[in-house]
C-alpha atoms as a PDB file:
ATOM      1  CA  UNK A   1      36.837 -34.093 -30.833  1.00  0.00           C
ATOM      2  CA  UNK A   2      38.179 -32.071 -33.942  1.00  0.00           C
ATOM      3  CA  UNK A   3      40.482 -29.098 -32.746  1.00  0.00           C
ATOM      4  CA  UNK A   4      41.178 -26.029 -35.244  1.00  0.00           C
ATOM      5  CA  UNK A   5      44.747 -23.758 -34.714  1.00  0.00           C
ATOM      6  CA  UNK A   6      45.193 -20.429 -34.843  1.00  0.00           C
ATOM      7  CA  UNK A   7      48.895 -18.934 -33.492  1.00  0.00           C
ATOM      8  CA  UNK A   8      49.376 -15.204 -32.674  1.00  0.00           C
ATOM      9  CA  UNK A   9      52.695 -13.695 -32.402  1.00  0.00           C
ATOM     10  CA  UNK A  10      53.173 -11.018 -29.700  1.00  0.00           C
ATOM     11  CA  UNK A  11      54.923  -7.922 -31.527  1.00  0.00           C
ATOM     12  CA  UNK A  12      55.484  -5.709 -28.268  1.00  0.00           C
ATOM     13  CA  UNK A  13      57.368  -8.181 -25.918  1.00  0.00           C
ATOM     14  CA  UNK A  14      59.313 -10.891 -27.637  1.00  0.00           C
ATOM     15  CA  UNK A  15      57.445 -13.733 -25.907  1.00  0.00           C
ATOM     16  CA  UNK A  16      56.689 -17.124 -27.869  1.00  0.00           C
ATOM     17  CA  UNK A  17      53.517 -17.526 -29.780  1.00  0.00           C
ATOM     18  CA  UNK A  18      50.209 -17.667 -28.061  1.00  0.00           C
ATOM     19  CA  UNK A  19      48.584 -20.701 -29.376  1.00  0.00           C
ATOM     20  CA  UNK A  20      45.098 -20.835 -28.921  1.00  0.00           C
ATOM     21  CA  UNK A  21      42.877 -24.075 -29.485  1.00  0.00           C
ATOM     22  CA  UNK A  22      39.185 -23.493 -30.112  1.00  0.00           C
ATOM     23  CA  UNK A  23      37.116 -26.962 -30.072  1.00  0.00           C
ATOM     24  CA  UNK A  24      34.317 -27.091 -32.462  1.00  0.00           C
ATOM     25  CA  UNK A  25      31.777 -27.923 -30.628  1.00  0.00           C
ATOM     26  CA  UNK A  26      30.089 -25.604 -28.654  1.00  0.00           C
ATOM     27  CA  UNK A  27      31.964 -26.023 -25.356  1.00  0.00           C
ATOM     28  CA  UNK A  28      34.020 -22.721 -23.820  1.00  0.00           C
ATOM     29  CA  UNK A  29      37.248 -22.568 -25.796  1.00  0.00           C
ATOM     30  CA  UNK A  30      40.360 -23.618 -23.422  1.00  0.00           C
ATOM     31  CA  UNK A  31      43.026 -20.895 -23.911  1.00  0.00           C
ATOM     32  CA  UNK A  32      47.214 -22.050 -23.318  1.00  0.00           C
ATOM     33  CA  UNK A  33      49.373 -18.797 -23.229  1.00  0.00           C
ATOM     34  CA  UNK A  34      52.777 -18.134 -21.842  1.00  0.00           C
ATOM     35  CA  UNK A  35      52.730 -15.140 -19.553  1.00  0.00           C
ATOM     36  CA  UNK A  36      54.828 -11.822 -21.460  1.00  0.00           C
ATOM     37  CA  UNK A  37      58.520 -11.200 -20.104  1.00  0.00           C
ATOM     38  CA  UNK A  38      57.769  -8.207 -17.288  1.00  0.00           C
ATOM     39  CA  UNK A  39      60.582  -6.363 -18.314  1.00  0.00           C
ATOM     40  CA  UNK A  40      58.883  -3.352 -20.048  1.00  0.00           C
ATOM     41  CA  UNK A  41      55.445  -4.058 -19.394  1.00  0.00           C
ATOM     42  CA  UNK A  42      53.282  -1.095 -19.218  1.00  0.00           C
ATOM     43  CA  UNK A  43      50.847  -2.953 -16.818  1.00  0.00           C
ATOM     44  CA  UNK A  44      53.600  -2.752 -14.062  1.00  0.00           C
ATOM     45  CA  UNK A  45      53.500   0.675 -13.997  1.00  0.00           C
ATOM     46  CA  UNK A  46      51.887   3.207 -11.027  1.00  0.00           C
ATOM     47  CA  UNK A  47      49.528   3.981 -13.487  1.00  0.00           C
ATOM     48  CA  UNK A  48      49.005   0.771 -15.455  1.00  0.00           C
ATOM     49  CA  UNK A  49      48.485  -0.667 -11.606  1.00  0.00           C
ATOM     50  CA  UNK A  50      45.951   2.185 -10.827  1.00  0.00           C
ATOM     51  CA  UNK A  51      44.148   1.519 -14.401  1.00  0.00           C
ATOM     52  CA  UNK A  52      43.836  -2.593 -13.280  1.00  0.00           C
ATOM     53  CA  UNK A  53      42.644  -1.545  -9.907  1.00  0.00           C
ATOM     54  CA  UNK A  54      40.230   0.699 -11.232  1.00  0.00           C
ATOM     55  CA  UNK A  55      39.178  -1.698 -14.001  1.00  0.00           C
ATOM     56  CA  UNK A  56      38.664  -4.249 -11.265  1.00  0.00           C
ATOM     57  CA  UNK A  57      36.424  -1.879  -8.875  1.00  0.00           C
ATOM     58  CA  UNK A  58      34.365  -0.681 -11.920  1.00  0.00           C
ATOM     59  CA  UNK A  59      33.782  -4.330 -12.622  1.00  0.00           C
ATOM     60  CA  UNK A  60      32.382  -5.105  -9.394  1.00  0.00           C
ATOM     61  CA  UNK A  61      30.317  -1.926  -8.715  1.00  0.00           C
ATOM     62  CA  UNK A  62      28.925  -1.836 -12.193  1.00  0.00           C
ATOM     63  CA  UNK A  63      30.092  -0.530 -15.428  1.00  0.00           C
ATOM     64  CA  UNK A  64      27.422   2.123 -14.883  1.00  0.00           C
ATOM     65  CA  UNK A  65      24.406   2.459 -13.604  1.00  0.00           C
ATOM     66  CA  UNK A  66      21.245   4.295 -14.618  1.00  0.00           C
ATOM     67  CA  UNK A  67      22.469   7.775 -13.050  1.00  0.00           C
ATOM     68  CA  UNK A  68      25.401   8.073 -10.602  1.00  0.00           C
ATOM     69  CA  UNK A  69      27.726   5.242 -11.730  1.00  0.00           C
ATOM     70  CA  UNK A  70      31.338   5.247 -12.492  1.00  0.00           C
ATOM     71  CA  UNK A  71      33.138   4.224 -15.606  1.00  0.00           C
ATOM     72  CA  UNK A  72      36.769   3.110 -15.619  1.00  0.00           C
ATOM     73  CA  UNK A  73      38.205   6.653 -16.087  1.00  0.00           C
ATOM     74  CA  UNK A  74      36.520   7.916 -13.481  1.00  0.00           C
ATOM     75  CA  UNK A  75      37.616   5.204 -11.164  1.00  0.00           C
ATOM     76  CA  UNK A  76      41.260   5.357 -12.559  1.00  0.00           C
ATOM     77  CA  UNK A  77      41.215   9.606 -12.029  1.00  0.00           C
ATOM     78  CA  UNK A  78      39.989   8.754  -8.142  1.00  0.00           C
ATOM     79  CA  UNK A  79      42.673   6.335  -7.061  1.00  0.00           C
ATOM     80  CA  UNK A  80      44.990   8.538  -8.954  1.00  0.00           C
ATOM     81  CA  UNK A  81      43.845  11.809  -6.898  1.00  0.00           C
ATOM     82  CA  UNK A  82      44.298   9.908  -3.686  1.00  0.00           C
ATOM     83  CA  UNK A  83      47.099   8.536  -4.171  1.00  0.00           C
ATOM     84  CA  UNK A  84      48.626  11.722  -5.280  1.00  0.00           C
ATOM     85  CA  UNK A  85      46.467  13.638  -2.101  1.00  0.00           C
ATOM     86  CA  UNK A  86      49.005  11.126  -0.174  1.00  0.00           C
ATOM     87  CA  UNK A  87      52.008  12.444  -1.703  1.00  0.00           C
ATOM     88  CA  UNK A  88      50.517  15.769  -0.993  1.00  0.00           C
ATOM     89  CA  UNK A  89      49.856  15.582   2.763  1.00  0.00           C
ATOM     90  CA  UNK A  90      53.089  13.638   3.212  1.00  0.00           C
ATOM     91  CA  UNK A  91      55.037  16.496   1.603  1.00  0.00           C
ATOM     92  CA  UNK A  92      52.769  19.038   3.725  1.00  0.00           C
ATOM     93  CA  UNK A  93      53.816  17.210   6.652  1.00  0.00           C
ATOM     94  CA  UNK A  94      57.729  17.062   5.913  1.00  0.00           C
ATOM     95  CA  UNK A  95      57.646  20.851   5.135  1.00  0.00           C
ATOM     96  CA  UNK A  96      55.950  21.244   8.523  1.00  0.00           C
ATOM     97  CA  UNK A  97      58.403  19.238  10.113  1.00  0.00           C
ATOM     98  CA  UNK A  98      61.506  21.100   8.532  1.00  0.00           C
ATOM     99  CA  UNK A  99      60.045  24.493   9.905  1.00  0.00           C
ATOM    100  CA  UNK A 100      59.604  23.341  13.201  1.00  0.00           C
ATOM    101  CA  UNK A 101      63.030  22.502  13.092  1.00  0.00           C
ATOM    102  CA  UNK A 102      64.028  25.303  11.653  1.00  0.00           C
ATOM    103  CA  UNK A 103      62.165  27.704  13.870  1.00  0.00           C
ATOM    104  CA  UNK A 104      63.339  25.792  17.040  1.00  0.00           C
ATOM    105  CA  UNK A 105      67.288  26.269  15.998  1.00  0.00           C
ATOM    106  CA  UNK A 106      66.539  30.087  15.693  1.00  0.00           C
ATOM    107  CA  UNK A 107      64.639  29.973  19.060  1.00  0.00           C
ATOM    108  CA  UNK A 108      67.940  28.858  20.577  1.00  0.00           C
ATOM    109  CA  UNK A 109      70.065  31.145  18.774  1.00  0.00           C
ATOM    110  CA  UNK A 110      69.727  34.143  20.523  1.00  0.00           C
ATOM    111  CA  UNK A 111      73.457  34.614  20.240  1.00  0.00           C
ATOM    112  CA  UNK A 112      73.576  34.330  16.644  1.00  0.00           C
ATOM    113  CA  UNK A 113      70.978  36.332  15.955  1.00  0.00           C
ATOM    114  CA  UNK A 114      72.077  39.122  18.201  1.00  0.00           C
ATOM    115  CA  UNK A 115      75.227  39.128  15.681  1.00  0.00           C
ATOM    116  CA  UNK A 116      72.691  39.326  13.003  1.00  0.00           C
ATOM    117  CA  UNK A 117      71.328  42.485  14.040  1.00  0.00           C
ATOM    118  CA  UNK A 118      74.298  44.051  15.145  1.00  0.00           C
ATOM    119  CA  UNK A 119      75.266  43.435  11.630  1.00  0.00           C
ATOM    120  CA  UNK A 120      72.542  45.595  10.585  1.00  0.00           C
ATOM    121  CA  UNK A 121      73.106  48.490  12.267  1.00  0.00           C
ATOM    122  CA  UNK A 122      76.819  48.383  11.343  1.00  0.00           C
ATOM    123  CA  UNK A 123      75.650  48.341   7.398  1.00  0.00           C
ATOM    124  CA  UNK A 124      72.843  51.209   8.635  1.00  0.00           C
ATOM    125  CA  UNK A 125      75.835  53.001   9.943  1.00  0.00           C
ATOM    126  CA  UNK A 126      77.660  52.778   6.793  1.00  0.00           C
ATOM    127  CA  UNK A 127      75.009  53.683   4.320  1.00  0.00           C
ATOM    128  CA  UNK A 128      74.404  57.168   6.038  1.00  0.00           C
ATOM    129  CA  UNK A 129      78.352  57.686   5.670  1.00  0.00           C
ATOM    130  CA  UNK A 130      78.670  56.494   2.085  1.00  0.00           C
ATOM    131  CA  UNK A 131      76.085  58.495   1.369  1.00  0.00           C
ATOM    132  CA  UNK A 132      77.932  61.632   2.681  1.00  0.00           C
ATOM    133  CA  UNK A 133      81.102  60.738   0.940  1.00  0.00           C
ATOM    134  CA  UNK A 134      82.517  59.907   4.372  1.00  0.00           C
ATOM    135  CA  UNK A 135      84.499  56.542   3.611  1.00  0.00           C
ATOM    136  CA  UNK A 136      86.639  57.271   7.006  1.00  0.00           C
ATOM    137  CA  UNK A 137      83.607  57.022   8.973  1.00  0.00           C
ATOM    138  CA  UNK A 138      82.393  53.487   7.473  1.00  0.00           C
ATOM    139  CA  UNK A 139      86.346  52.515   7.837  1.00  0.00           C
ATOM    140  CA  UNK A 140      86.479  53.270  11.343  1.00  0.00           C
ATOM    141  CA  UNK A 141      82.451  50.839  11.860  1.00  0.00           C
ATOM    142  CA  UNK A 142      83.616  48.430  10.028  1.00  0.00           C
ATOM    143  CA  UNK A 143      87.444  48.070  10.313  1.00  0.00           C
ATOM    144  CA  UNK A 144      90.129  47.077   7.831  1.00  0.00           C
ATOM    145  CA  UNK A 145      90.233  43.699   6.791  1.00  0.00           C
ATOM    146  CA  UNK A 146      87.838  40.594   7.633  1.00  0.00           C
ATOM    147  CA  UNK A 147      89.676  39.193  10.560  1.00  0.00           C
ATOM    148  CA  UNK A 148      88.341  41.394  12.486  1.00  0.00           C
ATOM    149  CA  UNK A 149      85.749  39.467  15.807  1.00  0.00           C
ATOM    150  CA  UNK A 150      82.274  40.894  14.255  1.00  0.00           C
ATOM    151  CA  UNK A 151      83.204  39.390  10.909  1.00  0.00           C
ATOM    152  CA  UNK A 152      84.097  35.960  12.467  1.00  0.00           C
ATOM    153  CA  UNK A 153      81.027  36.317  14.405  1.00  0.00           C
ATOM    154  CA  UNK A 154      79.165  37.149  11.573  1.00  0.00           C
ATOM    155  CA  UNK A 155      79.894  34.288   9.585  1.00  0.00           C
ATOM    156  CA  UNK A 156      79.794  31.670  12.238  1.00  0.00           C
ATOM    157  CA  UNK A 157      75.985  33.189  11.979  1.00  0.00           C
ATOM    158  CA  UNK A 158      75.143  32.673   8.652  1.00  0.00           C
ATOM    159  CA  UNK A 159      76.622  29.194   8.837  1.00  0.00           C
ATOM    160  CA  UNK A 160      74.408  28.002  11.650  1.00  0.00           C
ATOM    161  CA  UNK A 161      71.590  29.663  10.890  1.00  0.00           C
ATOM    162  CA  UNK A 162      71.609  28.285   6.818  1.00  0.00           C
ATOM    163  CA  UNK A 163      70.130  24.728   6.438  1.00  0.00           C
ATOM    164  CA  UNK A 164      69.540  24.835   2.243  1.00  0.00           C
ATOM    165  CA  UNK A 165      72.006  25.056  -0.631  1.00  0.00           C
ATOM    166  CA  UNK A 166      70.060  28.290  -1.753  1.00  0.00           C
ATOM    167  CA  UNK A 167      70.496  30.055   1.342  1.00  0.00           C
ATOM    168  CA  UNK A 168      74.478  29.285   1.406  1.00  0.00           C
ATOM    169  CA  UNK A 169      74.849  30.922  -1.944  1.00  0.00           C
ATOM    170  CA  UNK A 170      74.030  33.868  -0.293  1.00  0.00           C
ATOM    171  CA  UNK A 171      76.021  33.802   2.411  1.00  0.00           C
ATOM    172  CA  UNK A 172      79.135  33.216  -0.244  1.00  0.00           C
ATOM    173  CA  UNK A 173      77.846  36.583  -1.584  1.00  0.00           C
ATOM    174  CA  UNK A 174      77.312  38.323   0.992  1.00  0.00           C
ATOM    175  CA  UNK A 175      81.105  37.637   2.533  1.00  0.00           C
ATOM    176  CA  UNK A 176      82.426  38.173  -0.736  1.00  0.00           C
ATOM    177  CA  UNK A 177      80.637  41.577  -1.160  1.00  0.00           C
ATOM    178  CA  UNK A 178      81.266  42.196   2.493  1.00  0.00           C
ATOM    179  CA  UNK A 179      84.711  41.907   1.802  1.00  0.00           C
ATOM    180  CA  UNK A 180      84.577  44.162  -1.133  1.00  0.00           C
ATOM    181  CA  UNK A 181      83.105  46.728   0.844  1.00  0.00           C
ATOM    182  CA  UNK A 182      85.664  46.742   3.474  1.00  0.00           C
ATOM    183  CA  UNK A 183      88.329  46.784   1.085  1.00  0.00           C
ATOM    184  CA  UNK A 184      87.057  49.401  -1.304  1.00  0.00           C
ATOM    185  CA  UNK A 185      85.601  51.862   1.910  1.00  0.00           C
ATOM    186  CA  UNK A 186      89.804  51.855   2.962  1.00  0.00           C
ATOM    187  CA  UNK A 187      90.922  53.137   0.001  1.00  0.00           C
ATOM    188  CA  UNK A 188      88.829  55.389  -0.257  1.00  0.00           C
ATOM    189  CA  UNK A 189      87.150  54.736  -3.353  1.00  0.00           C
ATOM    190  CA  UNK A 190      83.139  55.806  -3.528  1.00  0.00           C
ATOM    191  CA  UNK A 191      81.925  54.390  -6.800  1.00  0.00           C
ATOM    192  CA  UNK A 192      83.113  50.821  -5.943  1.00  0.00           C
ATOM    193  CA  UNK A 193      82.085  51.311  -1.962  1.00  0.00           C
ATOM    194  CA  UNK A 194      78.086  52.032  -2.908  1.00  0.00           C
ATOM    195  CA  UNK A 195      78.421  48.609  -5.400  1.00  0.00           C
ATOM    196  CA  UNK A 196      79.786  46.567  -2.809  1.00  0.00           C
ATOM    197  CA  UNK A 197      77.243  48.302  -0.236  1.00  0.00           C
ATOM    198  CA  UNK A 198      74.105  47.350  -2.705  1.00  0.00           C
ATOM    199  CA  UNK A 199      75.477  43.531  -3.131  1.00  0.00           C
ATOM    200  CA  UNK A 200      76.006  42.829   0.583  1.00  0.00           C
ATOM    201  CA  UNK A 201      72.676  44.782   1.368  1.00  0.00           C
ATOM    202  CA  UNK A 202      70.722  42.301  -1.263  1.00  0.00           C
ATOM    203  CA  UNK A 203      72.457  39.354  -0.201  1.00  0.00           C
ATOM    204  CA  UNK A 204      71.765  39.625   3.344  1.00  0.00           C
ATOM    205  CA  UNK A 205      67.828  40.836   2.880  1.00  0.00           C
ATOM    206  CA  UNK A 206      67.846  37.385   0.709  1.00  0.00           C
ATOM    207  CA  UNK A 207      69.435  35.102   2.838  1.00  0.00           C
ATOM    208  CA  UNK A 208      67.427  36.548   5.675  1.00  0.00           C
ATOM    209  CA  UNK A 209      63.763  36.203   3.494  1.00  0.00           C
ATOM    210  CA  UNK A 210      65.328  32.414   2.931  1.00  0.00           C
ATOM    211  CA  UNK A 211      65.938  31.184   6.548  1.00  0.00           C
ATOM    212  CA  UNK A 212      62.647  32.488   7.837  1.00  0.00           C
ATOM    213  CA  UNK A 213      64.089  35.724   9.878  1.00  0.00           C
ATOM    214  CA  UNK A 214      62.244  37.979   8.978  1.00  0.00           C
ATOM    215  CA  UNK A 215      60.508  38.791  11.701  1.00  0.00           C
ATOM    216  CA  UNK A 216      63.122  38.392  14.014  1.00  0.00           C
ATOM    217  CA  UNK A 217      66.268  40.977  12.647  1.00  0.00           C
ATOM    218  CA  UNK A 218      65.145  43.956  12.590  1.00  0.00           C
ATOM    219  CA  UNK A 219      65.837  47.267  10.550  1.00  0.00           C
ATOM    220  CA  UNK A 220      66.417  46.072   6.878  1.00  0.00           C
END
């Protein structure tokens, strides 16, 4: 039987020519190919894999039918959406997870926590004398340098208690402000105690927002 040739070359993937023989007669042509290097091939992607699947389900079901079928968009859109509903819930239940986890470290950190809020009424305390010009009264709450016990306490705290790198910027803040404060309230300067007051103040109300205690220190 008399054969005609016809060779392809495949631009996109470097593979040898596709040679395809097509007999003359009328029997189904008999196709030879060499299967395309898989480096690079689109097909291998999570979507290229999601358009086969849903090429393949449209195929079986119907390309459409006469009112409610489903063409291979469609299909491709609905594995796509469940697969990323997946990710979803998976994520929904890791954030879960991490709260429980964060709320049962908190439940047994009564300790901490009590330093927390003694904390706040120490900063309480200093506002009202700031705000009075009265840097010898916010010297004597909150001492003269950070070696003090409440500031150890306070930062062995804020340690435990933070879990995400977000949360420990603020506590850097907050001790450096804290600092500030401490230093500035001794010598007795006003203008640089109120800015160091304002930057602890914000850091702590942020940290606290971050780590979920909202509810449990109270007075800010």
């Amino acid at each position: 039987m008399a054969f005609t040739t016809t060779t392809t070359t495949n631009t996109a993937t470097f593979a040898p020519p596709v040679v395809v023989h097509r007999p003359t007669s009328g029997r189904p042509n008999r196709v030879l190919c060499q299967a395309s290097s898989k480096q690079g091939d689109p097909s291998l992607t999570r979507r290229g894999i999601a358009a086969a699947a849903a090429a393949f389900l449209t195929a079986v079901v119907g390309v459409r039918n006469s009112n409610n079928g489903m063409g291979v968009g469609e299909a491709e859109a609905a594995i796509l959406e469940a697969d990323d509903d997946v990710e979803l819930l998976e994520r929904v239940k890791k954030d879960r997870q991490k709260r429980l986890e964060r709320q049962g470290v908190i439940s047994s950190s009564n300790k901490e926590t009590g330093y927390l809020q003694e904390l706040v009424y120490k900063l309480s305390k200093v506002a009202q004398a700031i705000e009075k010009n009265d840097l010898s009264t916010a010297t004597s709450v909150l001492g003269t340098n950070t070696n003090s016990d409440w500031v150890k306490n306070i930062n062995e705290a804020l340690t435990k208690l933070s879990s995400t790198p977000e949360e420990m910027v603020e506590v850097d803040t907050f001790n450096s402000s804290l600092a500030s404060l401490i230093s500035s309230v001794n010598k007795k300067d006003i203008e640089s105690s109120k800015l160091a007051f304002i930057s602890s103040a914000d850091a702590l109300e942020k940290w606290i927002v971050l780590t979920g205690l909202v509810g449990t220190i109270k007075g800010l």
